[in-house]
C-alpha atoms as a PDB file:
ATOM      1  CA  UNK A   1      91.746  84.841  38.487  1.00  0.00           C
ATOM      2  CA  UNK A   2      88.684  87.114  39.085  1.00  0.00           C
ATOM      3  CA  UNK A   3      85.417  87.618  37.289  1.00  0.00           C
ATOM      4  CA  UNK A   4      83.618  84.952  35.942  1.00  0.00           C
ATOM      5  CA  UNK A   5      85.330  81.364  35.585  1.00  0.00           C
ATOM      6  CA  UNK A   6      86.419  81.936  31.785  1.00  0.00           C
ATOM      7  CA  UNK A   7      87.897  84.989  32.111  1.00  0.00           C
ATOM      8  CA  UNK A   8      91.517  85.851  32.605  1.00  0.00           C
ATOM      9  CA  UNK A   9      92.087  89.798  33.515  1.00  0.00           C
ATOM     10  CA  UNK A  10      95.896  89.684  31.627  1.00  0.00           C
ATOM     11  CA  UNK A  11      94.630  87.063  28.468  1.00  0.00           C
ATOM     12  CA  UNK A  12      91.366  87.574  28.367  1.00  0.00           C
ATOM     13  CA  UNK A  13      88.685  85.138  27.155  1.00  0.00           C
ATOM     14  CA  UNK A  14      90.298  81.436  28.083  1.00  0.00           C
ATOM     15  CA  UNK A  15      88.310  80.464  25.220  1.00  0.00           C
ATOM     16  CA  UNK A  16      89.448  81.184  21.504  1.00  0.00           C
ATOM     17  CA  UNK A  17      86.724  82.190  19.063  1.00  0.00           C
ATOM     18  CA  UNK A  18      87.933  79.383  16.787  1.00  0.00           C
ATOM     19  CA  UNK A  19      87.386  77.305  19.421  1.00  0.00           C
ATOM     20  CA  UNK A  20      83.255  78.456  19.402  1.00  0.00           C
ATOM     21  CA  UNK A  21      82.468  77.154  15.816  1.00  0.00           C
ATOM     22  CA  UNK A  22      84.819  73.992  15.773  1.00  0.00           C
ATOM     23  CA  UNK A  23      87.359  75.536  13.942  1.00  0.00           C
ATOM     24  CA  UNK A  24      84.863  76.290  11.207  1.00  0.00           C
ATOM     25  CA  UNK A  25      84.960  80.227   9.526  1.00  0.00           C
ATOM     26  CA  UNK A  26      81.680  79.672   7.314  1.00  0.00           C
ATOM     27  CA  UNK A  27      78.260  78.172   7.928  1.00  0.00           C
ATOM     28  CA  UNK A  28      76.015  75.943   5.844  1.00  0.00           C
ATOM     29  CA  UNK A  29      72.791  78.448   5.692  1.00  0.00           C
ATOM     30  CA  UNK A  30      71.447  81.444   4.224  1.00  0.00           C
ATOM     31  CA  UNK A  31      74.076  84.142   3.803  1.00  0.00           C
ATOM     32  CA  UNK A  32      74.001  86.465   6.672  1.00  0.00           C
ATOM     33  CA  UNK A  33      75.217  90.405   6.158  1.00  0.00           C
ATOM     34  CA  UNK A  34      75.192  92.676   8.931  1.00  0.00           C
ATOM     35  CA  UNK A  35      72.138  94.154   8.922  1.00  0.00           C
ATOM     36  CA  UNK A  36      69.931  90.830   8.776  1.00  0.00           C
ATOM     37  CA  UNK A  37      67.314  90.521  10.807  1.00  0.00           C
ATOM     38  CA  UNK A  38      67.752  87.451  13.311  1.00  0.00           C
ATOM     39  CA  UNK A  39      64.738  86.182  15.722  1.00  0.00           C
ATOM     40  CA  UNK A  40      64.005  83.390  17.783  1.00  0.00           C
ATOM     41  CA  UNK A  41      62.054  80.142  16.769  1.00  0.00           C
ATOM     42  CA  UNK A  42      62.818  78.513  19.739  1.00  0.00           C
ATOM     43  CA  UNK A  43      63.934  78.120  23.229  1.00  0.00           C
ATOM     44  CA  UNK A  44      67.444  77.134  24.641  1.00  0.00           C
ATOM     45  CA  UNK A  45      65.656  74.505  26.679  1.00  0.00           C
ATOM     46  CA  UNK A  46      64.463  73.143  23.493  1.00  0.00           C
ATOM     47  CA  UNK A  47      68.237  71.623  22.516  1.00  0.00           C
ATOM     48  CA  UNK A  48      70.258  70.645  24.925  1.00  0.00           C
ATOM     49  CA  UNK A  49      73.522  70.334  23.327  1.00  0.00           C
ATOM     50  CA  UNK A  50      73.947  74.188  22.675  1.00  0.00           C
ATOM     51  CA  UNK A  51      76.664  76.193  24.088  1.00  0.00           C
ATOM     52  CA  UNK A  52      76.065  79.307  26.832  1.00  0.00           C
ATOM     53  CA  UNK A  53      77.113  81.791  23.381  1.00  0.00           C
ATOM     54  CA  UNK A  54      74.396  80.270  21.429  1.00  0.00           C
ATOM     55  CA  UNK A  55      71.435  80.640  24.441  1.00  0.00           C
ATOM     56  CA  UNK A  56      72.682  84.155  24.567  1.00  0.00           C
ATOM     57  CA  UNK A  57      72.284  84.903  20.985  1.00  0.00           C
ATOM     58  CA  UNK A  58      68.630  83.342  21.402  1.00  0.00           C
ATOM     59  CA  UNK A  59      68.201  85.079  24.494  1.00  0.00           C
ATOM     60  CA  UNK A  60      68.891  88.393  22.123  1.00  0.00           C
ATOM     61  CA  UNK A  61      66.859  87.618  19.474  1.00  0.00           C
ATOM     62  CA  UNK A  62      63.745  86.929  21.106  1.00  0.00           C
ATOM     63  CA  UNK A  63      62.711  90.371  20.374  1.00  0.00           C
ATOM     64  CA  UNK A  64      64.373  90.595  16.967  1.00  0.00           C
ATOM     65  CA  UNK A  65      68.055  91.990  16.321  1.00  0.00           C
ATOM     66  CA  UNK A  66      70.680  92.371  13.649  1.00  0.00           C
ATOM     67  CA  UNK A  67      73.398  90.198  13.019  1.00  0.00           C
ATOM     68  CA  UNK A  68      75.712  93.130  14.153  1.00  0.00           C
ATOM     69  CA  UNK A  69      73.706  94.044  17.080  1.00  0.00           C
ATOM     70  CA  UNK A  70      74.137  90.441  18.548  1.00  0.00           C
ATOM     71  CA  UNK A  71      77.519  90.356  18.076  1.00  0.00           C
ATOM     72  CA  UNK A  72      78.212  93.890  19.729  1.00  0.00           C
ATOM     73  CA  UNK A  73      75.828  92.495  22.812  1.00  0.00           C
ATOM     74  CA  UNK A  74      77.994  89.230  23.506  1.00  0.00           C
ATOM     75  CA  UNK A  75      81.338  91.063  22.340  1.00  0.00           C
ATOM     76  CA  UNK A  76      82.218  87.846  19.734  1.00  0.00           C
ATOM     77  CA  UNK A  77      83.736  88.287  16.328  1.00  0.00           C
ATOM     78  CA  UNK A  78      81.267  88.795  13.541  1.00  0.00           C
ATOM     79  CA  UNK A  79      82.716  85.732  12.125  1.00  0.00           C
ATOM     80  CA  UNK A  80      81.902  83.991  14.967  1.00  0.00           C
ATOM     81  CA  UNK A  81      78.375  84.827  15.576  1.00  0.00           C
ATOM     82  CA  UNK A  82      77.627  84.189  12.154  1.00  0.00           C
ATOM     83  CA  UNK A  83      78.889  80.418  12.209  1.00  0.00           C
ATOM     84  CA  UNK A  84      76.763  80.427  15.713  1.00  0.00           C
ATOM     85  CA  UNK A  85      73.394  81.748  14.087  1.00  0.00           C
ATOM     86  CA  UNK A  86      74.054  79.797  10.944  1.00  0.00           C
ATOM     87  CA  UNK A  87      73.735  76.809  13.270  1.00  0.00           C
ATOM     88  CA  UNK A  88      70.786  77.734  15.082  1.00  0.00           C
ATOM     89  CA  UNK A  89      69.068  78.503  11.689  1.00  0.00           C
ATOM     90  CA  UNK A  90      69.935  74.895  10.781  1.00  0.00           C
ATOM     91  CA  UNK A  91      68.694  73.553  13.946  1.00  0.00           C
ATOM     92  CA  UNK A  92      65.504  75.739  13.214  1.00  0.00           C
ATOM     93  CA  UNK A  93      65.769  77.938  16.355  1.00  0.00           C
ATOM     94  CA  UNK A  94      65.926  81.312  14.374  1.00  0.00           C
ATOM     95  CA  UNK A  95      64.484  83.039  11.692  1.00  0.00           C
ATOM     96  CA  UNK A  96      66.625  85.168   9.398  1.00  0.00           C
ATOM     97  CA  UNK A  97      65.193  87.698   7.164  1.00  0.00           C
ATOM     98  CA  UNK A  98      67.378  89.490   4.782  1.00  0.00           C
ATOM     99  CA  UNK A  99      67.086  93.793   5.184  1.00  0.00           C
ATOM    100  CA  UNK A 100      64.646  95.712   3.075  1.00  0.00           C
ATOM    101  CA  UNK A 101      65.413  96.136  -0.509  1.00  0.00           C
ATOM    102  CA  UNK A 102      66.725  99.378  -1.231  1.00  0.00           C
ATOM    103  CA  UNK A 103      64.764 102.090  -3.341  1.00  0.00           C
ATOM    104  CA  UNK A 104      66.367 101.606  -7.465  1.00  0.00           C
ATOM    105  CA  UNK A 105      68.712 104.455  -8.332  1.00  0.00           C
ATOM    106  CA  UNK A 106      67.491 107.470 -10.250  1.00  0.00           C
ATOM    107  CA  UNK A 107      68.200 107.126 -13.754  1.00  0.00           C
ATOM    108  CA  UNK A 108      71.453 109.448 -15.534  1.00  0.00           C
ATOM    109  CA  UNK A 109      68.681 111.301 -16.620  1.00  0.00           C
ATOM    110  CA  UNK A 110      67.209 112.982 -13.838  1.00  0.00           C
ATOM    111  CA  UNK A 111      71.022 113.574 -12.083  1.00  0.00           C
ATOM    112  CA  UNK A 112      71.990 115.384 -15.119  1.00  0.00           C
ATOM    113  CA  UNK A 113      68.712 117.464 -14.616  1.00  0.00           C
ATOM    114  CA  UNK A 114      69.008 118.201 -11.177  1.00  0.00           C
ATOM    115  CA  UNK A 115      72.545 119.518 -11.547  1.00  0.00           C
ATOM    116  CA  UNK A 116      71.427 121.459 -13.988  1.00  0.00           C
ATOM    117  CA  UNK A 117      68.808 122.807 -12.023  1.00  0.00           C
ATOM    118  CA  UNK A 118      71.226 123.599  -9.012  1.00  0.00           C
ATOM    119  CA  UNK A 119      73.763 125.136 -11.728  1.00  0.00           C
ATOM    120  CA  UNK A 120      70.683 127.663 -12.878  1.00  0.00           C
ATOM    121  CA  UNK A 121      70.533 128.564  -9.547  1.00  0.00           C
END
């Protein structure tokens, strides 16, 4: 084996996703969509029962970043990183804050009048 200890060149990671969240596939907190903002409460140092996966993620979001973001920088399932944020949000280490709301919709209304418009044309 080469590379760092966990790593196998032909398998790859020695350690299954699954294996990251306990088996689990959902978390206990606030729901979590892609584009959620994540950032840091706390330090690593401050629990010391937290995997290397999890410091990372804190390590990441000490400046703010997306759900997707983080999971792109430490190359884990989404599914996996957002069982591992769920947890540090329960342990208080990170804020979440869901995205923007979108502008509403313009009504039927004005469509129907700008097509019209463009029709004219």
């Amino acid at each position: 084996m080469t590379g760092p200890q966990w790593m196998d060149e032909e398998a790859g990671p020695l350690v299954r996703p699954y294996a990251l969240t306990g088996g689990r596939a959902r978390h206990s907190g606030a729901k979590l969509d892609l584009i959620t903002m994540v950032t840091s409460t706390g330090s690593p140092r401050d629990v010391p029962g937290i995997g290397p996966e999890q410091r990372r993620i804190l390590e990441i979001a000490r400046r703010g970043a997306s759900v997707v973001d983080i999971a792109s920088d430490i190359d884990l399932p989404l599914g996996v990183v957002r069982v591992l944020i769920g947890d540090l949000h329960d342990l208080g280490l990170v804020d979440v804050r869901d995205p923007g709301k979108v502008a509403p919709l313009p009504s039927e209304r004005i469509l129907k009048e700008v097509i019209n418009g463009l029709r004219a044309l």
